[in-house]
C-alpha atoms as a PDB file:
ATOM      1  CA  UNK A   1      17.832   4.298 -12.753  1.00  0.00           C
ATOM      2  CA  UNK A   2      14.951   6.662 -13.348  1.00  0.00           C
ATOM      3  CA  UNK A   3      14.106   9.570 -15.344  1.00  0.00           C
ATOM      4  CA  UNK A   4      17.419  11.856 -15.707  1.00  0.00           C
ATOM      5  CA  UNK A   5      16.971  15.100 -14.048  1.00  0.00           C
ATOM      6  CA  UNK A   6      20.528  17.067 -13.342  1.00  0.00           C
ATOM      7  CA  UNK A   7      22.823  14.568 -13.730  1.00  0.00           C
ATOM      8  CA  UNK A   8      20.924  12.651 -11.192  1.00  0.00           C
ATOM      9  CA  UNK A   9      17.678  10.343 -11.619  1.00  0.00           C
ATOM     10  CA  UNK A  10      14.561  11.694  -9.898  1.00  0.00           C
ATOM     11  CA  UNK A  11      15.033   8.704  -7.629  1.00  0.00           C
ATOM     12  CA  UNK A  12      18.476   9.538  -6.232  1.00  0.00           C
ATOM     13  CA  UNK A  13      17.048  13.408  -5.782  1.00  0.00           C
ATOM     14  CA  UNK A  14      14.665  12.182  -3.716  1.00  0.00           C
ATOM     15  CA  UNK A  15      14.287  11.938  -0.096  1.00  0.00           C
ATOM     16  CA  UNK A  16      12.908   9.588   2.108  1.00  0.00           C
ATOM     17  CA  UNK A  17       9.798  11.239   2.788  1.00  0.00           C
ATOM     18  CA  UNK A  18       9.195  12.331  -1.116  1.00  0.00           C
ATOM     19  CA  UNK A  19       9.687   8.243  -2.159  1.00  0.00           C
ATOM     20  CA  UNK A  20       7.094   7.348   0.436  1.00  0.00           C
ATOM     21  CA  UNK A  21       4.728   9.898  -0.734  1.00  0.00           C
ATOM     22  CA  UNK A  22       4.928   9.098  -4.016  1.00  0.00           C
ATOM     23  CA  UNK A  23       4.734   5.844  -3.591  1.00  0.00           C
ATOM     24  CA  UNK A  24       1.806   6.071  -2.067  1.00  0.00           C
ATOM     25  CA  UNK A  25       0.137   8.340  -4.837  1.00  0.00           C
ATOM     26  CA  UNK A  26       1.224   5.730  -7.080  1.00  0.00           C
ATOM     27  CA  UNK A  27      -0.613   3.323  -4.561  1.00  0.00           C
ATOM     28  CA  UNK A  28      -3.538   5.325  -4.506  1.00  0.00           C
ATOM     29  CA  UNK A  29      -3.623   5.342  -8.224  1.00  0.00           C
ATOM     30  CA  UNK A  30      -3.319   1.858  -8.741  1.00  0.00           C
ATOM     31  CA  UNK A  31      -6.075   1.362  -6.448  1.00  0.00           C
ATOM     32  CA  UNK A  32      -8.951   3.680  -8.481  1.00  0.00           C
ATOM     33  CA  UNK A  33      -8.461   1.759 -11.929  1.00  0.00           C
ATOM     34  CA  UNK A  34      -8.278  -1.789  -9.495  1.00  0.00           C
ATOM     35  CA  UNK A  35     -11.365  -0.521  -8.394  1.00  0.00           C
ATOM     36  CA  UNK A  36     -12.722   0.051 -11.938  1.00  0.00           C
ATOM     37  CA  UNK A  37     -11.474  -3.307 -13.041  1.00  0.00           C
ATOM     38  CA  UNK A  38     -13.301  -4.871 -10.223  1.00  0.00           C
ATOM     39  CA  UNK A  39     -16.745  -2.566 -10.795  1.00  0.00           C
ATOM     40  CA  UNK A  40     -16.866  -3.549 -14.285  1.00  0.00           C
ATOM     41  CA  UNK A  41     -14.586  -6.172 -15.364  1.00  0.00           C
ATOM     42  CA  UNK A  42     -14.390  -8.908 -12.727  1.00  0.00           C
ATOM     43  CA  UNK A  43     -18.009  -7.961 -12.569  1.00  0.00           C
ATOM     44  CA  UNK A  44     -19.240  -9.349 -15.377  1.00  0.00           C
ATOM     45  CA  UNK A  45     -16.665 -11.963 -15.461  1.00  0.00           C
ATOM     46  CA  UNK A  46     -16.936 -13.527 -11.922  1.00  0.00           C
ATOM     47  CA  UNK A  47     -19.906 -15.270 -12.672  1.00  0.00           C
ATOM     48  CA  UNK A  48     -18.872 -17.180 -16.163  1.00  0.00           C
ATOM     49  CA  UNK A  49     -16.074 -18.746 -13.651  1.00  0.00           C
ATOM     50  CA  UNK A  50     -17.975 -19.079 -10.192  1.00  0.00           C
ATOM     51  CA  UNK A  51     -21.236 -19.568  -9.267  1.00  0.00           C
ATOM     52  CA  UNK A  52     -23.600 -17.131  -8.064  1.00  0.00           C
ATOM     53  CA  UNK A  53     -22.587 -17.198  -4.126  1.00  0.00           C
ATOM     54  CA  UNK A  54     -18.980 -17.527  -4.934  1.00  0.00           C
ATOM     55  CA  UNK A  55     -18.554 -14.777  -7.711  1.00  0.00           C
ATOM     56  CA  UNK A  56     -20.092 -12.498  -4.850  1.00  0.00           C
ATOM     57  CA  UNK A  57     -17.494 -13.856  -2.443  1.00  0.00           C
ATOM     58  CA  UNK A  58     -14.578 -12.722  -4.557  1.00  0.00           C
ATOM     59  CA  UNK A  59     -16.281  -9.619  -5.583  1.00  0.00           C
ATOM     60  CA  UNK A  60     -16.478  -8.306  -2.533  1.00  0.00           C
ATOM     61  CA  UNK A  61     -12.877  -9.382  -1.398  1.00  0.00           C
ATOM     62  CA  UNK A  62     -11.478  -7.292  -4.181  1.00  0.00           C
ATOM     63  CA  UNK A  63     -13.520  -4.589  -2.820  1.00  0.00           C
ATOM     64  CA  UNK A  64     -11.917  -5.069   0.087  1.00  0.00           C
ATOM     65  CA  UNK A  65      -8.323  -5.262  -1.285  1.00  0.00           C
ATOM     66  CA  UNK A  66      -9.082  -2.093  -3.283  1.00  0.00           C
ATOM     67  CA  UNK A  67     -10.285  -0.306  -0.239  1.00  0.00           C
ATOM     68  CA  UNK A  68      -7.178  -1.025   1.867  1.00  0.00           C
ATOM     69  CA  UNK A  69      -5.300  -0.421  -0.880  1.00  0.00           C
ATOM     70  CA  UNK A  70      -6.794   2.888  -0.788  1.00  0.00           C
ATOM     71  CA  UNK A  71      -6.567   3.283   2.626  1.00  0.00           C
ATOM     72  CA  UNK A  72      -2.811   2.458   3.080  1.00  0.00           C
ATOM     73  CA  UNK A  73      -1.602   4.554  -0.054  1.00  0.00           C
ATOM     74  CA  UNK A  74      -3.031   7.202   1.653  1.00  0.00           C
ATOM     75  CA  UNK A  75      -1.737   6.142   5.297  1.00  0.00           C
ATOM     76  CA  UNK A  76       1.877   6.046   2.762  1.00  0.00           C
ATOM     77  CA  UNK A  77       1.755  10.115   2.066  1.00  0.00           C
ATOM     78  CA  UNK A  78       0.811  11.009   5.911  1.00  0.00           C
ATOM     79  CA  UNK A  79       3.919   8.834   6.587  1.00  0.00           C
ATOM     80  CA  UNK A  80       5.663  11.098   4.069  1.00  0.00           C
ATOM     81  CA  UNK A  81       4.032  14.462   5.324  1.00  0.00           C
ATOM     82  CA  UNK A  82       5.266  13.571   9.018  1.00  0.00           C
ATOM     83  CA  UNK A  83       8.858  12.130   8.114  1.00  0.00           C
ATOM     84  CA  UNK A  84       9.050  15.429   6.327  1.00  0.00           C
ATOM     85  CA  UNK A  85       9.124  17.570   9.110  1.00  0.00           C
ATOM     86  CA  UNK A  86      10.008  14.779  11.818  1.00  0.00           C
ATOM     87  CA  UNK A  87      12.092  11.891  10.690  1.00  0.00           C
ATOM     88  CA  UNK A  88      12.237   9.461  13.116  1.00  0.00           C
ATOM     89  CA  UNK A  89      12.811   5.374  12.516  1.00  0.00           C
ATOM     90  CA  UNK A  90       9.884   4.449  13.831  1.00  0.00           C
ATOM     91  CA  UNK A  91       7.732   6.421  10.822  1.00  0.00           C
ATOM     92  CA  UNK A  92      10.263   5.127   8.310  1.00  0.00           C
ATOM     93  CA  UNK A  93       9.440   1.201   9.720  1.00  0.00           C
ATOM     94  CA  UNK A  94       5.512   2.199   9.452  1.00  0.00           C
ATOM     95  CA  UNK A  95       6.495   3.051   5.703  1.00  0.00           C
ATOM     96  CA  UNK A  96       7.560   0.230   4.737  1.00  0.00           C
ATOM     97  CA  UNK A  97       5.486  -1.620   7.119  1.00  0.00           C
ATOM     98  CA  UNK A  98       2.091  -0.201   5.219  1.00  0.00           C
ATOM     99  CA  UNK A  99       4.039  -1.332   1.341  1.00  0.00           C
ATOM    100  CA  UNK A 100       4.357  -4.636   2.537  1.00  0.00           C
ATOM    101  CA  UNK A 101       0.806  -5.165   4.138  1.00  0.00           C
ATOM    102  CA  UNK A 102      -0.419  -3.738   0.597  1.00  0.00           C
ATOM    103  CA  UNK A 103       1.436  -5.891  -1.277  1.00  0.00           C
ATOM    104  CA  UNK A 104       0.714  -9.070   1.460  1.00  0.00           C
ATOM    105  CA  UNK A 105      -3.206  -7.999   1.679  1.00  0.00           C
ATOM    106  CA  UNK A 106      -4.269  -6.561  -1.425  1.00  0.00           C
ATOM    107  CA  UNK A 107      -1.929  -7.882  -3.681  1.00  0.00           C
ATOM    108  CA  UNK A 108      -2.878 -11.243  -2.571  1.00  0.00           C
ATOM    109  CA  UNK A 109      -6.399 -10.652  -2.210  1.00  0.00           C
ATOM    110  CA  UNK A 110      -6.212  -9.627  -6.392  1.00  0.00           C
ATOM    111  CA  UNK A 111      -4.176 -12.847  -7.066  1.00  0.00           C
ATOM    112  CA  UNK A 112      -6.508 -14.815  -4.990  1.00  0.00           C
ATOM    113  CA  UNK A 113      -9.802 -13.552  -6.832  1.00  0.00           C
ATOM    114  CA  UNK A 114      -7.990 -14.267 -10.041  1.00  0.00           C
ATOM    115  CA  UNK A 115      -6.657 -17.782  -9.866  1.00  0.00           C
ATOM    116  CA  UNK A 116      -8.717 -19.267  -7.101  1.00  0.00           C
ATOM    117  CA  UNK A 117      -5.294 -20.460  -5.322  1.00  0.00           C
ATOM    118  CA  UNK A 118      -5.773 -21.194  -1.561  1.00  0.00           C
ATOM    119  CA  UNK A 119      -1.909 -20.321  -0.995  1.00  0.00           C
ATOM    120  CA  UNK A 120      -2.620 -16.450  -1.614  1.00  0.00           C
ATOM    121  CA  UNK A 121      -5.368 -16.434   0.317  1.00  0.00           C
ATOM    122  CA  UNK A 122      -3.669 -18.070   3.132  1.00  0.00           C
ATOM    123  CA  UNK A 123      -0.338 -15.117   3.057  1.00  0.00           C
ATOM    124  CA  UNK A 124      -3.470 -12.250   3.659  1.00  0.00           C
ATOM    125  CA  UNK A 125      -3.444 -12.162   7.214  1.00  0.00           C
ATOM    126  CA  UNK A 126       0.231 -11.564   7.109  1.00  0.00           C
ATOM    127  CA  UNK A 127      -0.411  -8.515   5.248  1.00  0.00           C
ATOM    128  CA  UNK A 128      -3.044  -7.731   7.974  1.00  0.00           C
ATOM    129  CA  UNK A 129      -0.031  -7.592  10.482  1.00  0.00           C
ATOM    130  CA  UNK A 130       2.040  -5.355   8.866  1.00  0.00           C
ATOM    131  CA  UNK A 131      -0.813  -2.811   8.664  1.00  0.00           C
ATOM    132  CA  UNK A 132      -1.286  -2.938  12.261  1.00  0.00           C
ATOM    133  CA  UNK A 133       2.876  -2.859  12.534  1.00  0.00           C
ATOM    134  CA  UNK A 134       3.052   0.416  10.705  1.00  0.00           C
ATOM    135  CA  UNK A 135      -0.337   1.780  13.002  1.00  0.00           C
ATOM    136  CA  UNK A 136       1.358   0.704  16.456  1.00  0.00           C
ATOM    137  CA  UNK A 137       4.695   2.622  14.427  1.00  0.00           C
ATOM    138  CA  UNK A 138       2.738   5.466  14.029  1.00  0.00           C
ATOM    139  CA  UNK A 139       1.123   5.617  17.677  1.00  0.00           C
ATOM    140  CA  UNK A 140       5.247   5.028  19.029  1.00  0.00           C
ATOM    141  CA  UNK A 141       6.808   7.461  16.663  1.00  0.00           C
ATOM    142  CA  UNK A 142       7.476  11.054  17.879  1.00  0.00           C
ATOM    143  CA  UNK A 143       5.543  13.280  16.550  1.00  0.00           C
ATOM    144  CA  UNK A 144       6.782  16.442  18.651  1.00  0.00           C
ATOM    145  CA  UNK A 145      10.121  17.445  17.932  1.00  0.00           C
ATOM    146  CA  UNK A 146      11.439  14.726  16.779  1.00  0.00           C
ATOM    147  CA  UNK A 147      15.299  14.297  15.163  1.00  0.00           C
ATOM    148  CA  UNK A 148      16.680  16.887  13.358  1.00  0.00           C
ATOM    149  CA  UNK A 149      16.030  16.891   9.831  1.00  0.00           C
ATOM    150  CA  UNK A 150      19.854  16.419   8.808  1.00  0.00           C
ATOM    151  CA  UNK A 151      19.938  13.044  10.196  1.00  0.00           C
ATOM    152  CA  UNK A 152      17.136  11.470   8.009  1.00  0.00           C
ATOM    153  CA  UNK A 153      18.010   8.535   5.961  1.00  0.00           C
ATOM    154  CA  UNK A 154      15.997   6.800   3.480  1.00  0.00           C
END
């Protein structure tokens, strides 16, 4: 569905490369008010449910989750920039590649700081390797040349 623009929802108008840089805008976005949350929020709250050495534990692992967050959504709209100009599969897998290592990494991370449940923590690293999936896509992909523009698929 989507927001009706022509006949057509804004998602179906889109391309590839304008859903992965929007996406990661949206990332990026959702990481600054995380971010607040955590800075004043969690911060105050951390400590009514932790004690001192563990409330600074979790603090700064949603620092950490915001910050690759961050990172990510912004790796998200480079992916976007370059499939622009130069689709190619391998930038499309590093898309998707960097959505699911935010959701696996800092999505868990969040979940973990808030309930405390060693199963989230433990599905982190995972997230980790998707990250470095979508980097080694990134490194592989061409960045020269490339396919022709008309044979981009989302």
């Amino acid at each position: 569905m989507g927001i009706k623009k022509g006949g057509r929802s804004v998602v179906e108008q889109c391309s590839g490369w304008e859903i992965r840089i929007r996406t990661g805008a949206l990332v990026c976005g959702t990481a600054v008010l995380l971010g607040a949350f955590g800075a004043h929020a969690l911060k105050d709250v951390l400590p009514q449910w932790y004690d001192a050495a563990r409330a600074i534990e979790k603090l700064d692992s949603w620092k950490t989750a915001v910050v690759y967050q961050m990172m990510h959504g912004l790796a998200l709209i480079l992916v976007g920039l370059l499939l622009r100009d130069r689709p190619s599969k391998a930038l499309r897998v590093a898309g998707f590649a960097f959505l699911t290592g935010i959701l696996l990494f800092s999505g868990d991370l969040y979940l973990w700081v808030l309930s405390d449940m060693k199963p989230f923590a433990m599905i982190v690293p995972l997230g980790g390797v998707s990250f470095v999936v979508g980097w080694l896509c990134v490194l592989f992909a061409p960045l020269g040349g490339g396919e022709s523009r008309q044979k981009e698929t989302v």
